[in-house]
Protein backbone atom coordinates (compact mmCIF):
# COMPACT_ATOMS: atom_id res chain seq x y z
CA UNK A 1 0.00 0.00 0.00
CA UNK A 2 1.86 3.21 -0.79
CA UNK A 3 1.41 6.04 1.58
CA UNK A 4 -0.39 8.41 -0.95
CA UNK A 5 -3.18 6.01 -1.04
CA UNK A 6 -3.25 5.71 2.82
CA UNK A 7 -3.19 9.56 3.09
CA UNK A 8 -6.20 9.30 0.62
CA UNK A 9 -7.80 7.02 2.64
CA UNK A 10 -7.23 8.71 5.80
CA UNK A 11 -8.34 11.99 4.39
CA UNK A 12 -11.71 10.22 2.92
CA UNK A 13 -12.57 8.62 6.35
CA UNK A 14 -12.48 12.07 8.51
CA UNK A 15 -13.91 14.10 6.25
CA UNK A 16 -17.30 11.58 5.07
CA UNK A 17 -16.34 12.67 1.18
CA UNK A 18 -14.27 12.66 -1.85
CA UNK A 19 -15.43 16.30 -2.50
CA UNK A 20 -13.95 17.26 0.30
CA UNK A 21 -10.86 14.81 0.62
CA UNK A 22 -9.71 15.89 -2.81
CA UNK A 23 -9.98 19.54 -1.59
CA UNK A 24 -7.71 18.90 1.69
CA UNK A 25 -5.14 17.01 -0.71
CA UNK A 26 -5.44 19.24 -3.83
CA UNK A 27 -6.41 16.32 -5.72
CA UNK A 28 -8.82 15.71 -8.24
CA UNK A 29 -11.81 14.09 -7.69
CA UNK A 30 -11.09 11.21 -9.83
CA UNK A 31 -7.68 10.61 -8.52
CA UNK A 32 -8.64 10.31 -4.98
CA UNK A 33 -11.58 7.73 -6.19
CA UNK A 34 -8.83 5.70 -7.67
CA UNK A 35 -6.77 5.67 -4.93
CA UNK A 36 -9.62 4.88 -2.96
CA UNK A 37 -10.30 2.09 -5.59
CA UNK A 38 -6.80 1.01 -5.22
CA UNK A 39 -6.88 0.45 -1.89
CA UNK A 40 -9.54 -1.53 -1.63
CA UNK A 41 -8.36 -3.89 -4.30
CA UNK A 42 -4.90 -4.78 -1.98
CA UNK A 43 -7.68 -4.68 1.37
CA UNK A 44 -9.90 -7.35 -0.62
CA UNK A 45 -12.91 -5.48 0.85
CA UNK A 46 -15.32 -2.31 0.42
CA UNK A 47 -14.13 0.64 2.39
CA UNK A 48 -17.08 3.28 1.64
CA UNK A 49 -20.81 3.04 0.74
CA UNK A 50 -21.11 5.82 -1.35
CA UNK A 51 -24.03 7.92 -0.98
CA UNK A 52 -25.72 11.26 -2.46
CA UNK A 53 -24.00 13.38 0.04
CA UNK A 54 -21.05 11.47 0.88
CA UNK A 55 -19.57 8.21 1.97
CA UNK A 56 -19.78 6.47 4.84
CA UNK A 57 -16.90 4.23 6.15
CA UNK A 58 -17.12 0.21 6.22
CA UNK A 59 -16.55 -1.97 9.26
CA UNK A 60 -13.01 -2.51 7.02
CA UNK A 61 -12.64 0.87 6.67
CA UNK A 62 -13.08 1.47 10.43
CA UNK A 63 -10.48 -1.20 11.08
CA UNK A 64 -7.72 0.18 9.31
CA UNK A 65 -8.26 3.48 10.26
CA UNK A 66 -8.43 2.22 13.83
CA UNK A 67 -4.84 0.30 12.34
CA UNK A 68 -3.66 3.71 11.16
CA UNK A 69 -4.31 5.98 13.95
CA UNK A 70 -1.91 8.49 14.07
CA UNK A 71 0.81 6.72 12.55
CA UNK A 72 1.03 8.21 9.04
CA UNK A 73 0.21 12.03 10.36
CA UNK A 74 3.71 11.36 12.56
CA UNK A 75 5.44 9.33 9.09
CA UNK A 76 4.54 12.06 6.89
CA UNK A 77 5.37 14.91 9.43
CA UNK A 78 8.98 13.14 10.08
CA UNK A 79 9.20 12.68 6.34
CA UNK A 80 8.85 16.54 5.54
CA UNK A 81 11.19 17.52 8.25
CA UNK A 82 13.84 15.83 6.93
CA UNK A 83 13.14 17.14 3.37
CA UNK A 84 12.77 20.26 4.89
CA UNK A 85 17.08 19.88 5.76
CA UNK A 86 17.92 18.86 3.11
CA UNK A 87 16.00 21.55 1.05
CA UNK A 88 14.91 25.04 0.68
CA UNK A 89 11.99 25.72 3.02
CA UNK A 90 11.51 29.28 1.61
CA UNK A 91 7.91 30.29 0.42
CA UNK A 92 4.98 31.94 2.50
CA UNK A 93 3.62 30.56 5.62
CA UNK A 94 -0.43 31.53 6.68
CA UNK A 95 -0.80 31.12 10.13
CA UNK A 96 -3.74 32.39 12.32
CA UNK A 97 -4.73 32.72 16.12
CA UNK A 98 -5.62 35.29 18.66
CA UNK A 99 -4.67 38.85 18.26
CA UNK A 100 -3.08 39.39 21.93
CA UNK A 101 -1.38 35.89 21.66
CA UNK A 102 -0.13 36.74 17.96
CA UNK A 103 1.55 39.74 19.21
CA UNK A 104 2.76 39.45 22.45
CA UNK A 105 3.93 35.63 22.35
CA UNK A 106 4.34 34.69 19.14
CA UNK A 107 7.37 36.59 18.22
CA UNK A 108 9.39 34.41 20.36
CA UNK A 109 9.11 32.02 17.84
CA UNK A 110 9.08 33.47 14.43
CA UNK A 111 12.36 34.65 13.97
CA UNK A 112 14.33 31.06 13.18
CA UNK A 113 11.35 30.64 10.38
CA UNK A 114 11.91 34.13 8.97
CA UNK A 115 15.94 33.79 9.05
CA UNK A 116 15.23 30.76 7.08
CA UNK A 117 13.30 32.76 4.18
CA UNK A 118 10.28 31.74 5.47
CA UNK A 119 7.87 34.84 4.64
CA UNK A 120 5.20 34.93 7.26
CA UNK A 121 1.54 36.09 7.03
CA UNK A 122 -0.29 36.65 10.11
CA UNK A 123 -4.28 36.71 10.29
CA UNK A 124 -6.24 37.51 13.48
CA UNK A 125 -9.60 35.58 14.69
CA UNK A 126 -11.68 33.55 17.50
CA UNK A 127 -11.33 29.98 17.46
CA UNK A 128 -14.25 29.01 15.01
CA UNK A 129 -12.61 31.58 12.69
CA UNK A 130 -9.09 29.66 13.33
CA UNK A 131 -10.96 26.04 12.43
CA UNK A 132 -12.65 27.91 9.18
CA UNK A 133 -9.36 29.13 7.87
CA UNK A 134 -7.41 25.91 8.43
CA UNK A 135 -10.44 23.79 6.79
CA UNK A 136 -10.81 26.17 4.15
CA UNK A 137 -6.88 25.77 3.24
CA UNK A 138 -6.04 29.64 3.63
CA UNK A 139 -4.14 29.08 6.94
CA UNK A 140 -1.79 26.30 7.44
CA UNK A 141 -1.01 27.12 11.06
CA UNK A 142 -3.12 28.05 13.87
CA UNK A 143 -3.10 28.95 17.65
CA UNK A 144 -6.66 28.71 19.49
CA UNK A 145 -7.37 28.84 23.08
CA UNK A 146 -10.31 26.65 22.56
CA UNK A 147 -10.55 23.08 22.72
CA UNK A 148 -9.97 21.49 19.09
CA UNK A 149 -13.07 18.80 18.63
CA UNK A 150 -13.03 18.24 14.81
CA UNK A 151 -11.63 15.34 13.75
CA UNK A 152 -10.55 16.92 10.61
CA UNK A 153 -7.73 18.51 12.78
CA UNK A 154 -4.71 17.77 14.68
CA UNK A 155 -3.78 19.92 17.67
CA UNK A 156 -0.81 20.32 20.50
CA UNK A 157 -1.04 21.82 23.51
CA UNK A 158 1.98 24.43 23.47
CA UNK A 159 1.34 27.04 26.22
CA UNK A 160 -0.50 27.31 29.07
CA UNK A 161 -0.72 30.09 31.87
CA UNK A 162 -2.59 31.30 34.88
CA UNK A 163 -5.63 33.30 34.45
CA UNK A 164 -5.79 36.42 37.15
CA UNK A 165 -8.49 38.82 38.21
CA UNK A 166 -7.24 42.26 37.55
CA UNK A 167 -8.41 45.71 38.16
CA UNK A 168 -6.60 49.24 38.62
CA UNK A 169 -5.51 50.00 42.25
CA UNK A 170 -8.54 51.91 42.96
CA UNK A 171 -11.36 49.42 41.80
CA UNK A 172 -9.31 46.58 43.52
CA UNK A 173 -9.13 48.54 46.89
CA UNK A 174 -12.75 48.40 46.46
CA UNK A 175 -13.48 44.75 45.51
CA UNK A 176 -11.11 43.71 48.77
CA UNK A 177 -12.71 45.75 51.13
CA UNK A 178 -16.15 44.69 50.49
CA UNK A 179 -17.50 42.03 52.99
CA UNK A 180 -18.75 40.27 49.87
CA UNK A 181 -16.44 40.02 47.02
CA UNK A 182 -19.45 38.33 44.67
CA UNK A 183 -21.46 41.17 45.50
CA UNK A 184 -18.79 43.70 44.92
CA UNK A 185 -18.00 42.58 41.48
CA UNK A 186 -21.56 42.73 40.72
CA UNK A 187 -21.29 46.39 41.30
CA UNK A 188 -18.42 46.85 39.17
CA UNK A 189 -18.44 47.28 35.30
CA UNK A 190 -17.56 43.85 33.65
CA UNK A 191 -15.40 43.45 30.98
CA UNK A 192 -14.86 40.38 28.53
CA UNK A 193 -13.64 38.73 25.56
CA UNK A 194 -17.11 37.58 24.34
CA UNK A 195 -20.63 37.46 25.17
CA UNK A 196 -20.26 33.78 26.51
CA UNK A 197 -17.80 34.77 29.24
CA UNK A 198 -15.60 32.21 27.89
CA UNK A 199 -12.37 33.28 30.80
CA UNK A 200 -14.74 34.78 33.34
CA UNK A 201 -17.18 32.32 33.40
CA UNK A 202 -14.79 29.22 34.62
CA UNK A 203 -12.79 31.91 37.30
CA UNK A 204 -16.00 32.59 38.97
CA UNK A 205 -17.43 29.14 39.01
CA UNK A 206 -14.51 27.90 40.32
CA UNK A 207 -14.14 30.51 42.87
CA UNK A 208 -17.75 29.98 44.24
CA UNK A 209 -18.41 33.88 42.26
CA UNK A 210 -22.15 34.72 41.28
CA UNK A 211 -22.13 34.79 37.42
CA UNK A 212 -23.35 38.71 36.44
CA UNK A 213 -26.92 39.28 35.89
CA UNK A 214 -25.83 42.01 33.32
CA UNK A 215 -24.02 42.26 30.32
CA UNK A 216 -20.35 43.31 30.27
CA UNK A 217 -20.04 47.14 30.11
CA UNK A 218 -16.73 46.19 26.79
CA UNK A 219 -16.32 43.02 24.81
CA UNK A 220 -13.59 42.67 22.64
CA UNK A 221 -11.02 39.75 20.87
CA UNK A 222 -7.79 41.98 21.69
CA UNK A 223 -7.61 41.22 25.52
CA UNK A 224 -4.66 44.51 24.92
CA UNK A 225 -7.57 46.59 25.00
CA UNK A 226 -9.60 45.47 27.75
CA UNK A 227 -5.87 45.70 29.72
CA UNK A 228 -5.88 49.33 28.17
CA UNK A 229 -9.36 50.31 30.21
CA UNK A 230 -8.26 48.83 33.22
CA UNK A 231 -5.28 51.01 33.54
CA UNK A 232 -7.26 53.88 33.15
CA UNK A 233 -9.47 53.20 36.13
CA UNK A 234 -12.12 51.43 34.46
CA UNK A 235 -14.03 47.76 35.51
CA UNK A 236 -12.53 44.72 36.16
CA UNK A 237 -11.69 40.95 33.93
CA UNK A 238 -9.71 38.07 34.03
CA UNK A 239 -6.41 37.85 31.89
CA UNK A 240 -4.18 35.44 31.22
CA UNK A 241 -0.88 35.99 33.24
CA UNK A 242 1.53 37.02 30.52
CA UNK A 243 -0.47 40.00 29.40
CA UNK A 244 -0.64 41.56 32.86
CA UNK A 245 2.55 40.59 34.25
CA UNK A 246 4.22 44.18 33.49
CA UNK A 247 1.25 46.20 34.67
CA UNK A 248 1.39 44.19 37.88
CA UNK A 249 4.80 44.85 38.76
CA UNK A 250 4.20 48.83 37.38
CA UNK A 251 1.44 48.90 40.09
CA UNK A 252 -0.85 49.85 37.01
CA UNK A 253 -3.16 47.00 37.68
CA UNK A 254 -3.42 44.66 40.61
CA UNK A 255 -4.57 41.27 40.88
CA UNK A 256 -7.72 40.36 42.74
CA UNK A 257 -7.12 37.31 45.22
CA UNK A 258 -8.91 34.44 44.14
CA UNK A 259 -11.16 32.94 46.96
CA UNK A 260 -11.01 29.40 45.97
CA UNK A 261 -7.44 29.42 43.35
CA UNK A 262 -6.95 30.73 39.70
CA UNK A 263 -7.38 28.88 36.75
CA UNK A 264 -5.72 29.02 33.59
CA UNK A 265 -5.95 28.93 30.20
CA UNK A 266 -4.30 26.36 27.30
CA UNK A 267 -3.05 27.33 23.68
CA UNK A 268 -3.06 24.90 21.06
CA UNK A 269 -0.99 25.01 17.80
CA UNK A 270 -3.60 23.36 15.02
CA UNK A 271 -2.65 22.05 11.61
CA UNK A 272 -4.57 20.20 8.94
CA UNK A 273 -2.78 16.42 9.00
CA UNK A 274 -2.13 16.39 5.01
CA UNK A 275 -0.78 20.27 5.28
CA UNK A 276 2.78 18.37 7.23
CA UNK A 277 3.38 17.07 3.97
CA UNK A 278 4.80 20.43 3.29
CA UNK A 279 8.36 20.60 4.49
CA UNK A 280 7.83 24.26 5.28
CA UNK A 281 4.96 23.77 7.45
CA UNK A 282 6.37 20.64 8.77
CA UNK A 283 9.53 22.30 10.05
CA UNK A 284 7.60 25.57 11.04
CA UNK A 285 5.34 23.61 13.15
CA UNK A 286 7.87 21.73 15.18
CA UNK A 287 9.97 24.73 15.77
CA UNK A 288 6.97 26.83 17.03
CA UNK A 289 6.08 23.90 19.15
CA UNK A 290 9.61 24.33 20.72
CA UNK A 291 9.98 27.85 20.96
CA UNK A 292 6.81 28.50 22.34
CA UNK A 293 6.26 25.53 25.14
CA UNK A 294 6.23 26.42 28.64
């Protein structure tokens, strides 16, 4: 069996279509139903039951993928790094992942891939918008705080920090002198990342906090600019550690003492498996992974 076929295969199974599969590995449709055709002539067996809007997978089908596993996403990935150094890697990489996170901790690891002629264009977005982009093949990379479900997609966890409660001196002098620190923040103008809470909400159920019975007072995807109204005085919000860390030690902001403990937050690099047969990406994802894991 070569290992195009099994990458067809592979492809086929998570995404439930040719349509698709031939999309992911810039294939024709045709080829990737000869592949598939292939394939099951060495297996002896069906793999798909084709359908109007679709395939679905055979009980052979299921046991080679269940054979597979993640043993041809590491073959292919190993495969590309070493063609990556014993090649040119130049040519554009797309990544994509929150804005404060792009800016403030990404750097650390972009320099080796642009000192290797690796040209580097950066997108901003939530983490459905991350998924989209990588699906949709107009991102290669991406970094997303939220938990990657889709099969379609392969993740690693490659930074994780605390998440405080912040305010400016004043507001926090407030919150800590208040008999009742649910109460307290109740009073004070919330602000958040997104309408769901998505930070706030875990901090406070873990804490034993009442959630808000209003909406936040400022939501917005740059946590750098709900840091920017806190330092001038204005509500309170939970931020991961690294983007308050200076304003702490400045005085500028001050961090809220948890009642219960603080929780914290996990970034995950995501890649589409087939886009590691790149060299480029290949080598661009394992040295972000390094540069950037805490």
């Amino acid at each position: 069996m070569s290992l195009i076929r099994l990458r067809t295969f592979v492809e086929v199974y998570r995404q439930r279509s040719i349509t698709a599969a031939a999309r992911a590995l810039n294939l024709t449709q045709p080829a990737v139903s000869q592949h598939i055709a292939g394939l099951e002539s060495a297996v002896g067996k069906a793999l798909f039951e084709r359908q109007t809007h679709g395939v679905i997978p055979t009980s052979a089908a299921d046991e080679l993928a269940a054979d597979i596993g993640n043993k041809l996403d590491a073959a292919e990935a190993a495969l590309a790094t070493a063609r990556a150094r014993s090649s040119g890697i130049a040519g554009t990489l797309q990544i994509i992942g929150h804005a404060d996170f792009m800016a403030e901790k990404l750097p650390e690891g972009l320099v080796p891939l642009l000192e290797a002629d690796i040209r580097v264009r950066m997108h901003t977005g939530d983490g459905p918008m991350v998924i989209q982009m990588l699906l949709e093949g107009q991102c290669e990379l991406g970094i997303s705080a939220h938990p990657i479900t889709d099969e379609r997609l392969r993740s690693e966890a490659i930074y994780a920090d605390n998440v405080l409660a912040v305010a400016s001196p004043a507001v926090a002098e407030r919150l800590m002198r208040s008999a009742s620190l649910s109460e307290a923040l109740s009073r004070e103008p919330l602000l958040s990342y997104n309408l769901e809470l998505s930070l706030i909400n875990d901090w406070m159920q873990k804490n034993r906090v009442a959630l808000p019975d209003s909406l936040p007072a400022a939501v917005g995807q740059d946590l750098r600019a709900l840091r920017s109204l806190l330092t001038k005085g204005f509500g309170w919000t939970v931020l991961p550690e690294y983007l308050c860390t200076g304003q702490l030690q400045r005085g500028e902001l001050v961090n809220i003492p948890a009642p219960v403990s603080d929780t914290t937050i996990t970034y995950n690099l995501v890649w589409v498996p087939a886009s590691l047969r790149q060299p480029r990406v290949a080598w661009a994802k394992n040295t972000l992974s390094t540069l950037l894991g805490n």
